[in-house]
Every structure is written in C-alpha cells, then in structure tokens.
N, C-alpha and C. Protein backbone atom coordinates (compact mmCIF):
# COMPACT_ATOMS: atom_id res chain seq x y z
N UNK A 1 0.85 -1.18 0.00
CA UNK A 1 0.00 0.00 0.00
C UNK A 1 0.89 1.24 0.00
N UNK A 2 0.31 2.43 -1.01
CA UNK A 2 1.20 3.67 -0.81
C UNK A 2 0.35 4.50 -0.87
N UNK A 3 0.40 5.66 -0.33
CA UNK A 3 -0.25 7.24 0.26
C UNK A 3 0.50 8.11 -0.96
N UNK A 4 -0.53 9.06 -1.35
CA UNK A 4 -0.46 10.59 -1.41
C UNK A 4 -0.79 11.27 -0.39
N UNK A 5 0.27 12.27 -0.45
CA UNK A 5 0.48 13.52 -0.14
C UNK A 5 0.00 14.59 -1.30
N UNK A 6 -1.27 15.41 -1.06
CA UNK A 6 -1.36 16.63 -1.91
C UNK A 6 -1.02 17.87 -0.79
N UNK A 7 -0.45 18.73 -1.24
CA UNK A 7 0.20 19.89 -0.60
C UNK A 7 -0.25 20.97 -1.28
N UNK A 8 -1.06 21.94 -0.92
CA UNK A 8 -0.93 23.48 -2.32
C UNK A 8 -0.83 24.61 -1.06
N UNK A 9 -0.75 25.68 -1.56
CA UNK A 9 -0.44 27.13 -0.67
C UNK A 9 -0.14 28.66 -1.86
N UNK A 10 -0.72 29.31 -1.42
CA UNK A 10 -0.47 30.89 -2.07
C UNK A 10 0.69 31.24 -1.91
N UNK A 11 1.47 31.59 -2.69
CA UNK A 11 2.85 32.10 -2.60
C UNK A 11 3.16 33.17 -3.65
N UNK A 12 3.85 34.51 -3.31
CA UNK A 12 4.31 35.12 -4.37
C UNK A 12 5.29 34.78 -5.27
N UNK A 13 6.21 33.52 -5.03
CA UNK A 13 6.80 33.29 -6.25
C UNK A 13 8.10 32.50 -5.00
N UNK A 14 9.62 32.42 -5.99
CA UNK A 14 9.41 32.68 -7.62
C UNK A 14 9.06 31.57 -8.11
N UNK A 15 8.85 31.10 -9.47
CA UNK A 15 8.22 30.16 -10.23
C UNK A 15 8.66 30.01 -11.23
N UNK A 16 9.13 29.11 -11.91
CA UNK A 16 9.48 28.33 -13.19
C UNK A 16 11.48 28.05 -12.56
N UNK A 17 12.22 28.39 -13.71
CA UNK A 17 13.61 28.24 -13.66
C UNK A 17 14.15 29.08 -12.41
N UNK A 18 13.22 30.41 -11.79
CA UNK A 18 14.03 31.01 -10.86
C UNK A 18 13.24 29.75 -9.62
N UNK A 19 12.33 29.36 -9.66
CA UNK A 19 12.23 28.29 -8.89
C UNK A 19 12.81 26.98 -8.42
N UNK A 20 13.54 26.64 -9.67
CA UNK A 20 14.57 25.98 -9.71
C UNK A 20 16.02 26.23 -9.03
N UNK A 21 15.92 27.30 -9.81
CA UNK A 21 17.56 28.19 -8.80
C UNK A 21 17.30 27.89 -7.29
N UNK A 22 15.98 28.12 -7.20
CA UNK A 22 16.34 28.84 -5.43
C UNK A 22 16.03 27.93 -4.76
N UNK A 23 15.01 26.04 -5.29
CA UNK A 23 14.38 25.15 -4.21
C UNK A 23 15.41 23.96 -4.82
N UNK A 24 16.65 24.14 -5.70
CA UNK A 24 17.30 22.94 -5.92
C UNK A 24 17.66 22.01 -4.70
N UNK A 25 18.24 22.58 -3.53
CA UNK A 25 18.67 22.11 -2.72
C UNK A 25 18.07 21.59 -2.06
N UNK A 26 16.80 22.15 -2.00
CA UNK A 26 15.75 21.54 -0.86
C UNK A 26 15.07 20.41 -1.67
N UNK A 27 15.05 20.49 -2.70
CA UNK A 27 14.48 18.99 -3.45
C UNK A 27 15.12 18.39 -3.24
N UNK A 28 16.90 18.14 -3.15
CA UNK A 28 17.97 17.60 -3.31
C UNK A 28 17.80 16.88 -1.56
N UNK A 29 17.33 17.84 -0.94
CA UNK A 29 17.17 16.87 0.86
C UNK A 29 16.28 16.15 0.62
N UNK A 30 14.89 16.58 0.03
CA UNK A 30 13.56 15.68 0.18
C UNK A 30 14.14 14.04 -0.16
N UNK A 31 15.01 13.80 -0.94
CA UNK A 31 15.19 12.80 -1.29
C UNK A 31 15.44 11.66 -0.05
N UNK A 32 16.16 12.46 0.51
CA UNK A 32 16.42 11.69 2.03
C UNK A 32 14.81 11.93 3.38
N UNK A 33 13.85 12.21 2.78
CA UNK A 33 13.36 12.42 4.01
C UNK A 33 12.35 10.67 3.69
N UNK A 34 12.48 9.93 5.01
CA UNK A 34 11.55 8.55 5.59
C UNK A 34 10.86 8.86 4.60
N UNK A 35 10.65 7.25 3.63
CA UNK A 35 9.20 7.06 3.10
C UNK A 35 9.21 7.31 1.98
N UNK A 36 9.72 8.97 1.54
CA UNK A 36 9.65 9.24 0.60
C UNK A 36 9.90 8.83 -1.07
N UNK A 37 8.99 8.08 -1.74
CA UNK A 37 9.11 7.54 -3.09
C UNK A 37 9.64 8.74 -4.45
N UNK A 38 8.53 9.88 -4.42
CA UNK A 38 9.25 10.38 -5.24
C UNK A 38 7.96 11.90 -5.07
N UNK A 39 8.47 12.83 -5.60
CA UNK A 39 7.68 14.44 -6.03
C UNK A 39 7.37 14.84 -7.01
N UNK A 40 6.01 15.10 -7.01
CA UNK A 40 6.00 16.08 -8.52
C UNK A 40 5.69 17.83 -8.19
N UNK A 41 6.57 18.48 -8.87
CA UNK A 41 6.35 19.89 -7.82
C UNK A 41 5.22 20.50 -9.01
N UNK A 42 4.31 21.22 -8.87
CA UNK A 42 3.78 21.90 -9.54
C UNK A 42 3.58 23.38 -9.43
N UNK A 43 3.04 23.91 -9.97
CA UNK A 43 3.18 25.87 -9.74
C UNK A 43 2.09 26.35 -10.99
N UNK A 44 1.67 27.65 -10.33
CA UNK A 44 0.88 28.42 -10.93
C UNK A 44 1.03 29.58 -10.98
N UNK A 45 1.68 29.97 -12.00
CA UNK A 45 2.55 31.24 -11.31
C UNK A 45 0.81 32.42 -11.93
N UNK A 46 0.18 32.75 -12.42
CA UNK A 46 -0.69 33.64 -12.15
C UNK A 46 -1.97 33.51 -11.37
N UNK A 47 -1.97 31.94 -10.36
CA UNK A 47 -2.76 32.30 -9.57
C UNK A 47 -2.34 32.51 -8.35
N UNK A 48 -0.37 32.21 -8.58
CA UNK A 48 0.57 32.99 -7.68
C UNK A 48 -0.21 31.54 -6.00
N UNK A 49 -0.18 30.74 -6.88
CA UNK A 49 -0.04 29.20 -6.10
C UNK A 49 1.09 28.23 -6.27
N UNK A 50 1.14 27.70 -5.89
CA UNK A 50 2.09 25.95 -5.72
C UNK A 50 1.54 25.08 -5.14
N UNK A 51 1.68 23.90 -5.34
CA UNK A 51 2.04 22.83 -4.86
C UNK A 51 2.62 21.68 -4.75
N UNK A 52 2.34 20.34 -4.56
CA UNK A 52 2.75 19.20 -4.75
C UNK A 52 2.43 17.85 -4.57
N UNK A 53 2.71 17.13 -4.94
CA UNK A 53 2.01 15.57 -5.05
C UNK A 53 3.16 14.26 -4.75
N UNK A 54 3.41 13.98 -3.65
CA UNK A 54 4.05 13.22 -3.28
C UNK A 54 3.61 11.58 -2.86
N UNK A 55 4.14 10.79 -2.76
CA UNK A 55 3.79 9.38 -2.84
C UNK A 55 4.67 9.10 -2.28
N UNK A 56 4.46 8.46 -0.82
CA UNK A 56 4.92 7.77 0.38
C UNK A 56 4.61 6.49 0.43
N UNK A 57 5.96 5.70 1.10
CA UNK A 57 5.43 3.98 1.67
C UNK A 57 4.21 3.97 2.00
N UNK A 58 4.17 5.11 3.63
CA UNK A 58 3.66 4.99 4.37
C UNK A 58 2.63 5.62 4.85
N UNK A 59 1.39 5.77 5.48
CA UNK A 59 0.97 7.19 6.04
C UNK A 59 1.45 7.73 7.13
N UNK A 60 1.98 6.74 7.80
CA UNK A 60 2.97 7.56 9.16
C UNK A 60 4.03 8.28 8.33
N UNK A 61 4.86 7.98 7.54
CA UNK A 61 5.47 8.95 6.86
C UNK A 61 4.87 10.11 6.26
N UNK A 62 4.44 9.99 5.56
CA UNK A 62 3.32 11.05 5.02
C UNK A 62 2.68 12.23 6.28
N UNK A 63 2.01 11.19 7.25
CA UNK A 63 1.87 12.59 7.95
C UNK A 63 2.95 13.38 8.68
N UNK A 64 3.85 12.26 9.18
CA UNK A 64 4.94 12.88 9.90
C UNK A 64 5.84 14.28 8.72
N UNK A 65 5.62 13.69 7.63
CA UNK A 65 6.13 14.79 6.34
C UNK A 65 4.88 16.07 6.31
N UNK A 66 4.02 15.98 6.54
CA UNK A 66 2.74 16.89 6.36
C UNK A 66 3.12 17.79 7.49
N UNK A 67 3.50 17.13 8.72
CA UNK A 67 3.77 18.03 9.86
C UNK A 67 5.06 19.26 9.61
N UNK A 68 6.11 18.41 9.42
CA UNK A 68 7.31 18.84 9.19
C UNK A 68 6.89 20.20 8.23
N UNK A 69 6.98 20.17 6.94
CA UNK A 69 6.92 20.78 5.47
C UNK A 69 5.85 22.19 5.96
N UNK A 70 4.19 21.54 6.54
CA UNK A 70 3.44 22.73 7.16
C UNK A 70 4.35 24.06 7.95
N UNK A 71 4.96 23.63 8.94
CA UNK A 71 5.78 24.16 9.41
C UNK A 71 7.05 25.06 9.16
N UNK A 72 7.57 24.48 8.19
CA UNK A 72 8.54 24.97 7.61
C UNK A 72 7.63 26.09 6.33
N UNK A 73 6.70 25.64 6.07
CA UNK A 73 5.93 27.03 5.16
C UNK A 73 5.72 28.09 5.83
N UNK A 74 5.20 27.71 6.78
CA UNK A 74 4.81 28.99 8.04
C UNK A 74 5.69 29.52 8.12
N UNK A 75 6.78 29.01 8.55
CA UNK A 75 8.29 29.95 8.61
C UNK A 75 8.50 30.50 7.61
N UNK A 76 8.22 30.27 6.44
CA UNK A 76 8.13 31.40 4.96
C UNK A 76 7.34 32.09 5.21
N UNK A 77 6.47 32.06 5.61
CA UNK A 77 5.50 33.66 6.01
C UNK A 77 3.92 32.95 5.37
N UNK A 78 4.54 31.47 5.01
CA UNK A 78 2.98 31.30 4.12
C UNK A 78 2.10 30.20 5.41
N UNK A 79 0.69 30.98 5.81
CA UNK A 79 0.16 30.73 6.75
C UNK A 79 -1.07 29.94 6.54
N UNK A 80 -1.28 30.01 5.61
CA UNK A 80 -2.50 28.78 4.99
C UNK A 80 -1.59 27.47 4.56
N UNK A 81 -1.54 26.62 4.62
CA UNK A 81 -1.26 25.02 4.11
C UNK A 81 -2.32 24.00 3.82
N UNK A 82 -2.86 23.48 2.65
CA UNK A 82 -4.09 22.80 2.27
C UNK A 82 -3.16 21.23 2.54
N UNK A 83 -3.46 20.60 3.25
CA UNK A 83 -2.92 19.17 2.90
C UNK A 83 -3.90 17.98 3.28
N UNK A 84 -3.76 16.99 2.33
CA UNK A 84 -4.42 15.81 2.01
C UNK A 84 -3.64 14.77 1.97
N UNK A 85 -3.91 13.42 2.78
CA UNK A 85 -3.93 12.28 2.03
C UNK A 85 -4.80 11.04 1.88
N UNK A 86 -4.16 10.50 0.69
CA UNK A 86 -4.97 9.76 0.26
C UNK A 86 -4.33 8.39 -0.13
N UNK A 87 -5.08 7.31 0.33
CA UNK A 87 -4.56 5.76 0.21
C UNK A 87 -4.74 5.59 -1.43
N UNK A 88 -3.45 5.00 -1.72
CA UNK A 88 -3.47 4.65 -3.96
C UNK A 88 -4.32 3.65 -3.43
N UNK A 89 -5.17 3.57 -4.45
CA UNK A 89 -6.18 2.31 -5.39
C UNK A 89 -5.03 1.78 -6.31
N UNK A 90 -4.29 0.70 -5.77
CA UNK A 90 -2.64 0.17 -7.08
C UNK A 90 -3.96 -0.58 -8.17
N UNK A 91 -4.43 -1.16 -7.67
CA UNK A 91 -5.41 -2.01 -9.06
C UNK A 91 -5.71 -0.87 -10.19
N UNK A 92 -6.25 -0.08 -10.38
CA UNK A 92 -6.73 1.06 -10.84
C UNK A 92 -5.43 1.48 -11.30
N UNK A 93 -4.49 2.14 -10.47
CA UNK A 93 -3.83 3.19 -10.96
C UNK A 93 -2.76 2.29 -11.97
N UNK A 94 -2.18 1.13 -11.87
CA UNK A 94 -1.65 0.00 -12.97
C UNK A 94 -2.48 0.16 -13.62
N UNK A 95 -3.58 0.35 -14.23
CA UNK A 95 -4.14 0.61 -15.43
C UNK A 95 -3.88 1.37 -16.25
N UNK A 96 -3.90 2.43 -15.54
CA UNK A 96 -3.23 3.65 -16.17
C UNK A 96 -1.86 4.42 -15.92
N UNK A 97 -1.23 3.50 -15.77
CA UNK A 97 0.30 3.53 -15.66
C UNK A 97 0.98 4.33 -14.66
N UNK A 98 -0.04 4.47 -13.46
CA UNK A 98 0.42 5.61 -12.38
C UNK A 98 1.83 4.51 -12.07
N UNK A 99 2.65 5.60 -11.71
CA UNK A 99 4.22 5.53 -11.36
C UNK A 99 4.13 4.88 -10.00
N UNK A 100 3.69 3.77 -9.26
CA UNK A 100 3.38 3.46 -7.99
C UNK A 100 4.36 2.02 -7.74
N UNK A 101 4.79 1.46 -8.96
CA UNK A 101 5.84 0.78 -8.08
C UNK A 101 7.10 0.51 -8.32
C-alpha cells in the first residue's frame, strides 16, 4: 500500500527556472526524508499558487512529512497550508500507468 500527499499554498513566487535556482537544494534533501518515493512539484505562477504531489510507503510517513513541510511554510510567512492524504487504489492506478511501483 502507498499514500499521497497533496500539498498546495499561495505564494508570491518565484516560479518556473528562478524556482529551480532557489528550491534545488531543498528537493535535493527531500530525497532523504523517511518514506519518501518520489515528487511532482507543480506551480501556478498567475494564480501565484504551488504545490505538490508526493507518494509515500507509508501514512505515518506522510503525515509525519505533512507536519514537518506545514511548518517549515509557516516559517516562509505562508500561513495557509491545504494538505491531504490519500490511500493509492494500485489495481486502478496499474491501469493507467500511475508511477506506484
């Protein structure tokens, strides 16, 4: 069994390649954090949103990551955090070639 993580939040930026510049490193840790399978980062830069879609072993990982990450947004100044998860359906998502194992 594996969990999503959906993550989104309002942010003024930055977004696209300067997003890159400035969150390389911190993608570069996520790799090491418990659980973690893999990220897809997403962004909206004119509704001046982000988020992300992550896929964990576990849900104790997952939330223990939901806790962490919330936190660390707040400390960016961003005070709303939307987070979800959700148990994969693997039967289903092997159908349609979700990236799950």
């Amino acid at each position: 069994m594996s969990y999503i993580l959906q993550v989104d939040f309002k942010m003024e930026g930055p977004f696209g390649h300067e997003m890159v510049n400035e969150f390389t490193d911190l993608a570069k840790g996520m790799n090491d954090e418990e659980g973690l399978i893999w990220k897809i980062w997403t962004e909206d830069s004119e509704a001046k949103e982000a988020s992300g879609i992550y896929l964990f072993k576990t849900k104790e990982s997952a939330c223990k990551y939901l806790k962490m990450h919330t936190a660390r947004l707040n400390g960016f100044g961003i005070e709303k955090v939307n987070g979800k998860i959700f148990e994969v359906n693997e039967g289903l998502t092997s159908i349609n070639h979700g990236p799950i194992k």
